[in-house]
Protein backbone atom coordinates (compact mmCIF):
# COMPACT_ATOMS: atom_id res chain seq x y z
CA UNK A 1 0.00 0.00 0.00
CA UNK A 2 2.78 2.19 0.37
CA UNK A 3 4.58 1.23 -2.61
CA UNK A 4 1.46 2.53 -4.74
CA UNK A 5 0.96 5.68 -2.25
CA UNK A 6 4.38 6.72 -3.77
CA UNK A 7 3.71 5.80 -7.16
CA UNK A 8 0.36 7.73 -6.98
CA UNK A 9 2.25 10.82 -5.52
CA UNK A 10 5.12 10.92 -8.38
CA UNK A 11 2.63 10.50 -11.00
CA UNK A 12 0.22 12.98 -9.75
CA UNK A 13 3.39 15.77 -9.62
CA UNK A 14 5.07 14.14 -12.89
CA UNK A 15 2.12 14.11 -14.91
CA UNK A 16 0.55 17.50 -13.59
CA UNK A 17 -3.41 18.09 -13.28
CA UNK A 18 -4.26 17.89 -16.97
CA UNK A 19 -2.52 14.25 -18.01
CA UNK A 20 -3.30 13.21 -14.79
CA UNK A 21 -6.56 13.58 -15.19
CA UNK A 22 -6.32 11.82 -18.38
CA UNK A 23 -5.07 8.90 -17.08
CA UNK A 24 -7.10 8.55 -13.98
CA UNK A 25 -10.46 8.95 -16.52
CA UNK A 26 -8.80 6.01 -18.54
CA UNK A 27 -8.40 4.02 -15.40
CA UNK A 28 -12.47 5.08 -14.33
CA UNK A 29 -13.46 3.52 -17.96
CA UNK A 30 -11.49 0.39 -17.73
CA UNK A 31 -13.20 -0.30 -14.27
CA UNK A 32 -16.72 -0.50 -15.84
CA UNK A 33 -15.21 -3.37 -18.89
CA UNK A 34 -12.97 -4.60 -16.38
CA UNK A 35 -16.29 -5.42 -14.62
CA UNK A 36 -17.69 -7.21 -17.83
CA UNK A 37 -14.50 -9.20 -17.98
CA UNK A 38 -15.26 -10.30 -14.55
CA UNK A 39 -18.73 -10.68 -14.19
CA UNK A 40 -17.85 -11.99 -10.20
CA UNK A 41 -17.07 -15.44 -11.69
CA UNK A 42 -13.39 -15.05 -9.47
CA UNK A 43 -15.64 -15.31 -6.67
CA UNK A 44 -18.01 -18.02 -7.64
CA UNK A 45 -15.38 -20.10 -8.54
CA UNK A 46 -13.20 -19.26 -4.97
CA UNK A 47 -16.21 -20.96 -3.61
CA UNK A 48 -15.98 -24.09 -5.84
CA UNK A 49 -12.05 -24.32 -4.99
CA UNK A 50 -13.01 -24.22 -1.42
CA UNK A 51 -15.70 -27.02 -1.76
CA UNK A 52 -13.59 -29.33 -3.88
CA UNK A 53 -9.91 -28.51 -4.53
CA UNK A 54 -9.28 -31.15 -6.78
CA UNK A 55 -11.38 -29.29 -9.65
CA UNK A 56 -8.94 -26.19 -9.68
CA UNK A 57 -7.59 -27.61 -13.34
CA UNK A 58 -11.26 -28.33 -14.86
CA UNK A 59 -12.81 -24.84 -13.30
CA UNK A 60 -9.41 -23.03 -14.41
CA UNK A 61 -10.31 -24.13 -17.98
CA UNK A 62 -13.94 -23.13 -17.96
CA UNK A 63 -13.39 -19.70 -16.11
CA UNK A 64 -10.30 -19.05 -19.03
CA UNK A 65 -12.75 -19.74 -21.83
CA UNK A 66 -15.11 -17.96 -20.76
CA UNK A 67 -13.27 -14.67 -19.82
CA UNK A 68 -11.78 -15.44 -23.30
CA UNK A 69 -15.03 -14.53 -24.57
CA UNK A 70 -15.53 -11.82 -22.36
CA UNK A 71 -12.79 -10.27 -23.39
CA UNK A 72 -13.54 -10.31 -26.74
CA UNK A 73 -16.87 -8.43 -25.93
CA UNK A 74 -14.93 -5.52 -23.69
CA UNK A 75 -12.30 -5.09 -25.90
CA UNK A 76 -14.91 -4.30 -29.07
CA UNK A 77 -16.93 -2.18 -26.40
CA UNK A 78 -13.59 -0.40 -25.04
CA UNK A 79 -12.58 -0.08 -28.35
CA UNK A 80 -15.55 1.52 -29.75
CA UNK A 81 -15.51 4.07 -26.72
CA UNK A 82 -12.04 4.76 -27.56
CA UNK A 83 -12.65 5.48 -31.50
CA UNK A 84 -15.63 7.43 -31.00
CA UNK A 85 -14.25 9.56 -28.22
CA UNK A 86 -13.86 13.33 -29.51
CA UNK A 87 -10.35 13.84 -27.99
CA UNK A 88 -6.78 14.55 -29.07
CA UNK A 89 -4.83 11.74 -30.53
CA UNK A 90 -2.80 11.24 -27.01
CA UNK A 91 -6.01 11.39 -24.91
CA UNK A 92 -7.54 8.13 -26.89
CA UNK A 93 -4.04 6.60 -27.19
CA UNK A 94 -3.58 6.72 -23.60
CA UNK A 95 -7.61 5.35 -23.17
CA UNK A 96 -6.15 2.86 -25.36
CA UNK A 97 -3.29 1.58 -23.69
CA UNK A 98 -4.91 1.67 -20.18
CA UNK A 99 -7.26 -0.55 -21.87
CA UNK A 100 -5.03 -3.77 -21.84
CA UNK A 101 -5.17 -4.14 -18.97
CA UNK A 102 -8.55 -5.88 -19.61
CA UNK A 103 -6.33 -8.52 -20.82
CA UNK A 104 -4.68 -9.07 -17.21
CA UNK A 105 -8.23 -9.45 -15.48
CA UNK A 106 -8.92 -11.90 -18.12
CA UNK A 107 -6.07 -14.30 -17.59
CA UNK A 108 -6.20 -13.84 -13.51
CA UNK A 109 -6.19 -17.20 -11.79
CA UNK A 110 -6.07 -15.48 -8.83
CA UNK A 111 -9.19 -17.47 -7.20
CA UNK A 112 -7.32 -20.43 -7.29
CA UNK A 113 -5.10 -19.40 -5.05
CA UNK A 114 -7.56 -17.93 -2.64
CA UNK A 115 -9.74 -21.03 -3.15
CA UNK A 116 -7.11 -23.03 -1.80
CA UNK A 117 -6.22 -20.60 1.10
CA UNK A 118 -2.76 -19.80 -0.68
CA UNK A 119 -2.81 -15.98 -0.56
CA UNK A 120 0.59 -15.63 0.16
CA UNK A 121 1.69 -16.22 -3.45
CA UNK A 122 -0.97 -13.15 -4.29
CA UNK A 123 0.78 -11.31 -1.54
CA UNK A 124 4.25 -11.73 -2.89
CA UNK A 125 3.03 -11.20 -6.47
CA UNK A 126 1.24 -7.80 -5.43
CA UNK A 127 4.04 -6.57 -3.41
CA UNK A 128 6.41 -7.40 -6.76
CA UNK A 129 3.84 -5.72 -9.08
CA UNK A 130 3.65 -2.67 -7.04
CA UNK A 131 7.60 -2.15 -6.31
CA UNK A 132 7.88 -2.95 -10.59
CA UNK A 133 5.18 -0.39 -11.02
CA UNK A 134 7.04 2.26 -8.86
CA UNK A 135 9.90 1.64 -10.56
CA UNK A 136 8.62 1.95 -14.08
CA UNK A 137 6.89 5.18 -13.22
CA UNK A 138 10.03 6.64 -11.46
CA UNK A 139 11.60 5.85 -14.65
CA UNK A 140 9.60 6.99 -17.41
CA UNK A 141 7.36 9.37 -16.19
CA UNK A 142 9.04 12.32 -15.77
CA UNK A 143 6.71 15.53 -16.96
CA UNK A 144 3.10 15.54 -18.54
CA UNK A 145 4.72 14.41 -21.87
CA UNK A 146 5.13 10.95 -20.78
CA UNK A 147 1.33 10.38 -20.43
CA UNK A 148 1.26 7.47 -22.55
CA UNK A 149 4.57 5.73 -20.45
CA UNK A 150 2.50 6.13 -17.85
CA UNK A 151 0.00 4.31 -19.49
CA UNK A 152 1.93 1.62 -20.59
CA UNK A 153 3.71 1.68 -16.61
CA UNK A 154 -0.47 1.05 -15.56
CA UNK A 155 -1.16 -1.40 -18.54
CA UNK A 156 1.81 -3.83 -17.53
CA UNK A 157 1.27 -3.03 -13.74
CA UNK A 158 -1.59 -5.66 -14.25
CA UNK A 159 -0.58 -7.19 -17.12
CA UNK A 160 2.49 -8.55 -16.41
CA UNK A 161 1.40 -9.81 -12.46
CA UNK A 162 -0.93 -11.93 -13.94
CA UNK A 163 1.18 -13.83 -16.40
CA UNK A 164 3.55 -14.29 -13.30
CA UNK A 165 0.71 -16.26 -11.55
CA UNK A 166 -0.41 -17.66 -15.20
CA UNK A 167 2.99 -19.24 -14.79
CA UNK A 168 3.17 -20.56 -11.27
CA UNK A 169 -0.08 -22.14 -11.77
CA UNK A 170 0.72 -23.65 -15.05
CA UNK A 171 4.05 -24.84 -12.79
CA UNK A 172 1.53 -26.27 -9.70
CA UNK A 173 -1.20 -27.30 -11.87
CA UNK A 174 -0.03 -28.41 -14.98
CA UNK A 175 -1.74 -27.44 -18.54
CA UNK A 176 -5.07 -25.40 -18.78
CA UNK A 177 -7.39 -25.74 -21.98
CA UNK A 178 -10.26 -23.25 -22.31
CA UNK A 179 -13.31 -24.68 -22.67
């Protein structure tokens, strides 16, 4: 928490009112597809782990393909918001950007973890994502200019913490096919 209090306070001065602004409406926007990508099936399928932990592989396949499809609806919807938006080219770019992160949500196994009362792999893999997100921001984000670093600093700030638990899981758990 106070690894992304200090990212929060060097890109609020780096970035100045204006791009910051910018950035935190791109953040705003991703929460409602982000929410689509979602739909609460992390929690749902917590509970299933919970019940029955041997069904991790099977529910991690279902919950994959289905957030696959997801996806594909938020990104269309995202990316209709973006192209119809009636902003400067750096505005939508940086709308744009912000919006991969929908790709992170999708590919979160994160309930698996919690289903199985394993948070401290989350915990680890937060605390990472948040030092790596500091870092990026303290160096590429230097003045309002570098609104779309800061972007891309966001973007793999969820992105690439994801993959990481992609990765342990497929290391745990084996293989995952979407269904």
């Amino acid at each position: 928490m106070v690894i992304n209090l200090a990212t929060f306070a060097h890109l609020t001065r780096a970035l100045e009112p204006d791009a910051f602004g910018v950035l935190a409406w791109a953040t705003a926007l991703l929460g409602y597809f982000g929410t689509v990508v979602e739909l609460g099936l992390g929690t749902l399928y917590i509970r299933e782990v919970a019940r029955d932990p041997s069904r991790v592989s099977d529910l991690a396949g279902w919950l994959l393909g289905m957030r696959s499809i997801l996806l594909g609806a938020a990104l269309t919807g995202f990316g209709l918001v973006v192209w119809t938006l009636d902003r400067p080219f750096v505005f939508r770019a940086t709308v744009a950007i912000v919006g991969l992160s929908l790709v992170g949500n999708a590919v979160s196994l994160d309930w698996a973890y919690h289903g199985t009362q394993r948070m401290g792999r989350i915990a680890v893999r937060n605390v990472a994502a948040s030092a790596v997100t500091l870092i990026g921001a303290l160096t590429l984000v230097r003045q309002p200019d570098d609104l779309l670093w800061a972007a891309g600093v966001a973007a793999a700030g969820v992105i690439l913490p994801n993959l990481s638990i992609v990765g342990l899981y497929l290391r745990e758990y084996g293989g995952v096919r979407p269904r």
